[in-house]
N, C-alpha and C. Protein backbone atom coordinates (compact mmCIF):
# COMPACT_ATOMS: atom_id res chain seq x y z
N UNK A 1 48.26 -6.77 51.70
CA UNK A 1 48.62 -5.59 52.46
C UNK A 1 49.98 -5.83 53.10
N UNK A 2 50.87 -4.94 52.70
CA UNK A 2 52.34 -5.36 53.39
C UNK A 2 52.59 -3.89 54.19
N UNK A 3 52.96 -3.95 55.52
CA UNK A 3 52.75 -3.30 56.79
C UNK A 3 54.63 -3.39 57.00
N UNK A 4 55.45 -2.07 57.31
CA UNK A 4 57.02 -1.68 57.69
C UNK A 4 56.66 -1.17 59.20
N UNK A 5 57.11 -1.38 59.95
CA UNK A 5 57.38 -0.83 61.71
C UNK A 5 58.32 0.02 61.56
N UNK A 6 59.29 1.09 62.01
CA UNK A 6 60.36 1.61 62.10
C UNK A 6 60.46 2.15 63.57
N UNK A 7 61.45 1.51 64.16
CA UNK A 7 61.74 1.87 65.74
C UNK A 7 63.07 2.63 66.01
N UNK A 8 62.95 3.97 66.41
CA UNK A 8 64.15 4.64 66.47
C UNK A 8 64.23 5.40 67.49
N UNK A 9 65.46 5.00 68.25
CA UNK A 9 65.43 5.51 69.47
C UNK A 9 64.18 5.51 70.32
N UNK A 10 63.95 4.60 70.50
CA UNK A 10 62.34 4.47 71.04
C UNK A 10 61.24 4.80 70.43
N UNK A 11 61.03 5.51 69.61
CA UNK A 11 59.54 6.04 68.69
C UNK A 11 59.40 5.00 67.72
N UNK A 12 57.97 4.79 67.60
CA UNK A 12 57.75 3.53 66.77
C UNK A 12 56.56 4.51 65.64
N UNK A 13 56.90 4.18 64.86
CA UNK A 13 56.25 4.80 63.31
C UNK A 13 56.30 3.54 62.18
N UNK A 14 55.00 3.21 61.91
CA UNK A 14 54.00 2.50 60.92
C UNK A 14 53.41 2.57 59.63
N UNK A 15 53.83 2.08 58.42
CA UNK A 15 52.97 2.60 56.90
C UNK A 15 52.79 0.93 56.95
N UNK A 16 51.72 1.14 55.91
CA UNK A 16 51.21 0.04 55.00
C UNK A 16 50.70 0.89 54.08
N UNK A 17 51.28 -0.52 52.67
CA UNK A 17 50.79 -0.56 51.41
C UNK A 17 50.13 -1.63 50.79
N UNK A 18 48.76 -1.20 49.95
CA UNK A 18 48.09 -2.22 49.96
C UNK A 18 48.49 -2.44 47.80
N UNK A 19 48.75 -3.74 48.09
CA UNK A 19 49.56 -4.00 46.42
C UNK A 19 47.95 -5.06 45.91
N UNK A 20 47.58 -4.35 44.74
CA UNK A 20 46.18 -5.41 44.10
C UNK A 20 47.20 -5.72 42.95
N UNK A 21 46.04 -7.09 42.54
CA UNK A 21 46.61 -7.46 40.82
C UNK A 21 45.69 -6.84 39.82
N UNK A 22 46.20 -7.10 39.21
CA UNK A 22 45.50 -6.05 37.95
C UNK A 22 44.94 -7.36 37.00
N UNK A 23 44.14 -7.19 36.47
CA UNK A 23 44.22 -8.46 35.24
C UNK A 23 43.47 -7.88 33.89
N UNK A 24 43.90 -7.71 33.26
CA UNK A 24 44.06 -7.20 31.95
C UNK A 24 43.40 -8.55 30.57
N UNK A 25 42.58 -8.34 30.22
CA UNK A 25 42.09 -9.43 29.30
C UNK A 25 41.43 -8.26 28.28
N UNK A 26 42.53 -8.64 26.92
CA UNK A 26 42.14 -7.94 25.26
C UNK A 26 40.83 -8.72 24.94
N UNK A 27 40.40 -7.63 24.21
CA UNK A 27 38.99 -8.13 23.33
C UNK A 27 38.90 -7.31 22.35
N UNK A 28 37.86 -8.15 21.17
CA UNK A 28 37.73 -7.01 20.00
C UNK A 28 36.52 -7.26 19.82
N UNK A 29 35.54 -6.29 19.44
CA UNK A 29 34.45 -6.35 18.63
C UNK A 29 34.12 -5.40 17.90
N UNK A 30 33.29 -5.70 16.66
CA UNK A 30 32.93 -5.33 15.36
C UNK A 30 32.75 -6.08 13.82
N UNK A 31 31.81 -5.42 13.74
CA UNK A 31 31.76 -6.94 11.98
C UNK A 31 32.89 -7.09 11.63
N UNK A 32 33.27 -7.95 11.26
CA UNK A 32 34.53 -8.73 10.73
C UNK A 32 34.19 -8.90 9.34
N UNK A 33 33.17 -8.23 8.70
CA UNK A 33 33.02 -8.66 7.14
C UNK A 33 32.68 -6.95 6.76
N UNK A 34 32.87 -6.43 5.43
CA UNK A 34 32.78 -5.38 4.60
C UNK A 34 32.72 -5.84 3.46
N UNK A 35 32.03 -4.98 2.37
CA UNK A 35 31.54 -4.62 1.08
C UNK A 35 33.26 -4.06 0.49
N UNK A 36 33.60 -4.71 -0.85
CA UNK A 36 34.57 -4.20 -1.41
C UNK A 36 34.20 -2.68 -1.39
N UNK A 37 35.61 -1.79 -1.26
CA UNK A 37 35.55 0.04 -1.14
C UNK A 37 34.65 -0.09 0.23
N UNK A 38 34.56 -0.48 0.90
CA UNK A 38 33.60 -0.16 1.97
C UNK A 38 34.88 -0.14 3.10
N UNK A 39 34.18 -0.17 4.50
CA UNK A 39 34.96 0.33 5.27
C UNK A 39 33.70 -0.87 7.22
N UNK A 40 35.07 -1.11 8.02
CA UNK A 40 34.07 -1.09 9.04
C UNK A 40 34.96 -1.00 10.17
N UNK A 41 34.61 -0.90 11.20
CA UNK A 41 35.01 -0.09 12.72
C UNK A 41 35.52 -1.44 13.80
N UNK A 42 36.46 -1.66 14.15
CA UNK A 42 37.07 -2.67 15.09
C UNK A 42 37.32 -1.70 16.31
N UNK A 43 36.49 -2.40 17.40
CA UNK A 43 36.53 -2.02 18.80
C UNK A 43 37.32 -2.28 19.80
N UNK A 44 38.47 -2.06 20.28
CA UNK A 44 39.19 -2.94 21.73
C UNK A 44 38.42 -2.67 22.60
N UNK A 45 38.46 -3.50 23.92
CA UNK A 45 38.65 -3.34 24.98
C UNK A 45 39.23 -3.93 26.03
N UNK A 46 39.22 -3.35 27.45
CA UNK A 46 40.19 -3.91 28.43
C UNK A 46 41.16 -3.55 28.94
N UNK A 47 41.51 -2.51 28.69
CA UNK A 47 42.26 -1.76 29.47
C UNK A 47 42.83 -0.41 29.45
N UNK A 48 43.86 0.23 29.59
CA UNK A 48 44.13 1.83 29.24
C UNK A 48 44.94 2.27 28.35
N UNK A 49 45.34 1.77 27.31
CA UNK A 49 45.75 1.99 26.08
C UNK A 49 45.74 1.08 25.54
N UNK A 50 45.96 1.41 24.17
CA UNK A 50 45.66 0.39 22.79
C UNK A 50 46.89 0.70 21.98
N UNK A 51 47.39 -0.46 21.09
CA UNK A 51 48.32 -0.30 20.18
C UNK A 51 47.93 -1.33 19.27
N UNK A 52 47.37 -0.86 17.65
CA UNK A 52 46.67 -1.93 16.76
C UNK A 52 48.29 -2.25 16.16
N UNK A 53 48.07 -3.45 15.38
CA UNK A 53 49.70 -3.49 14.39
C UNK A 53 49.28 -2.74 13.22
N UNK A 54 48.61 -2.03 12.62
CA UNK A 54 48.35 -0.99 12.09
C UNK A 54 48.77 0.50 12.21
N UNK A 55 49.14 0.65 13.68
CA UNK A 55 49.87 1.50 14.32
C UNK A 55 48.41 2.72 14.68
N UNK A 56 47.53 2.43 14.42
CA UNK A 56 46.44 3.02 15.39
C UNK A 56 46.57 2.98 17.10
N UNK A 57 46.61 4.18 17.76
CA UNK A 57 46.75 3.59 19.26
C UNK A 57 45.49 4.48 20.17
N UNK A 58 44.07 3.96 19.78
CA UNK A 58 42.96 4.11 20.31
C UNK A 58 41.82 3.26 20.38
N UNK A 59 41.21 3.08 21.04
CA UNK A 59 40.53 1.77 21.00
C UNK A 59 39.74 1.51 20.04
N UNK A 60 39.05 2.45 18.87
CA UNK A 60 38.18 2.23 18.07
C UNK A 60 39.12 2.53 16.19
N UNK A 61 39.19 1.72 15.56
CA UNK A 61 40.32 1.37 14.56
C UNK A 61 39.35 0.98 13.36
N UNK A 62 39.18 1.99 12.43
CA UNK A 62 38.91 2.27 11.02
C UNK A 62 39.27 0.98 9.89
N UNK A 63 38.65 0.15 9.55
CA UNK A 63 39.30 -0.52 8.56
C UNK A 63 38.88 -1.02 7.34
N UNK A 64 40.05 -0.58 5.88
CA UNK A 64 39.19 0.00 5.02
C UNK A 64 39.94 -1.60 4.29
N UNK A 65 40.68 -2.42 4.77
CA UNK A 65 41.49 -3.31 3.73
C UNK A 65 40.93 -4.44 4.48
N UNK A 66 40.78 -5.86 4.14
CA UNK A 66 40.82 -7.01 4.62
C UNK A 66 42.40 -7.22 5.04
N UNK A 67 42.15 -8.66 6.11
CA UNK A 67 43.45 -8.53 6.71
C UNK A 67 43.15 -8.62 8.21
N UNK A 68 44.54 -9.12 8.88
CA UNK A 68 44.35 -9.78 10.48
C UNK A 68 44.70 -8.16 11.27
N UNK A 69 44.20 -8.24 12.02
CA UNK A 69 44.47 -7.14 12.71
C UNK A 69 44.33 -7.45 14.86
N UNK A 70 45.57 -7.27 14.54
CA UNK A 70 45.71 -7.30 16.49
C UNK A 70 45.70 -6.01 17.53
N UNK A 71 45.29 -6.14 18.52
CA UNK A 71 45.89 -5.51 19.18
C UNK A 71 46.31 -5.26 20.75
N UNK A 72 47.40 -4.66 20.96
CA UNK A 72 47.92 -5.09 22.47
C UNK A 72 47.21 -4.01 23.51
N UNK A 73 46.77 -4.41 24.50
CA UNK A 73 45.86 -3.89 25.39
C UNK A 73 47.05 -3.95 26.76
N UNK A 74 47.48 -2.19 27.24
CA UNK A 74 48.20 -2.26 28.42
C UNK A 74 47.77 -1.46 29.33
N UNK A 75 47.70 -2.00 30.90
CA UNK A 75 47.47 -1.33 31.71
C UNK A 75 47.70 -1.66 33.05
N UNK A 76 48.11 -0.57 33.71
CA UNK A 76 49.20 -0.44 34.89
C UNK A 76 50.61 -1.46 34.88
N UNK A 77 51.08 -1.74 33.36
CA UNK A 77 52.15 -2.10 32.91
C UNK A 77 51.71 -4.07 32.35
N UNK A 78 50.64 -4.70 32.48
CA UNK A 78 50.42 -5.69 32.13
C UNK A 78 49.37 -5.41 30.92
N UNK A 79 50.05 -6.61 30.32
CA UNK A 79 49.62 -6.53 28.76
C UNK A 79 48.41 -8.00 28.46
N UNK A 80 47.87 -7.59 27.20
CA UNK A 80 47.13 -8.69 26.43
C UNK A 80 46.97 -8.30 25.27
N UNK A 81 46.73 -9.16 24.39
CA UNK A 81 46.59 -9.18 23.00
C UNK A 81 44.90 -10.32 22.61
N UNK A 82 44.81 -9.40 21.84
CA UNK A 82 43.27 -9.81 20.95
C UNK A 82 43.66 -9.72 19.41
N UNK A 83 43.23 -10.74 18.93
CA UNK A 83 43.29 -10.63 17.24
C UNK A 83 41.61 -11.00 16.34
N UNK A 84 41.45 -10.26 15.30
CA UNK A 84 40.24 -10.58 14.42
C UNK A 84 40.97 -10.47 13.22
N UNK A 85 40.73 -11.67 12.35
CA UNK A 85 40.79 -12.26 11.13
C UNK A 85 39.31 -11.84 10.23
């Protein structure tokens, strides 16, 4: 909590702002294995937007190819990253 005084001409006037940390930790879940032509569903979570390197930017990401897939998890400007192989 960080607290400013301002004294002017005698009148005294007071704010505080209260500053939290945020902590932001990526995760993924969903089978990590599929049937050739098949298809399966990769989950983020952890925070308020998603950006896959696939260029999907929602937390739940369609995937019809084998292959690593990451993605960056940001919120209130701090980031994390989760990857499934």
């Amino acid at each position: 909590t960080y607290t400013v005084t301002v004294t002017n001409n005698g009148c005294t006037s007071t704010a505080q702002s209260i500053v939290t940390l945020t902590n932001v930790t990526a995760s993924i879940s969903g089978a990590t294995t599929m049937c050739s032509g098949g298809s399966t569903t990769l989950t983020a979570s952890g925070g308020g937007t998603y950006l896959w390197n696939n260029g999907r930017v929602t937390a739940a990401n369609n995937i019809t190819a084998a292959g690593t897939y990451t993605v960056t998890v940001t919120n209130n400007g701090c980031t994390s990253t989760a990857q499934s192989i």
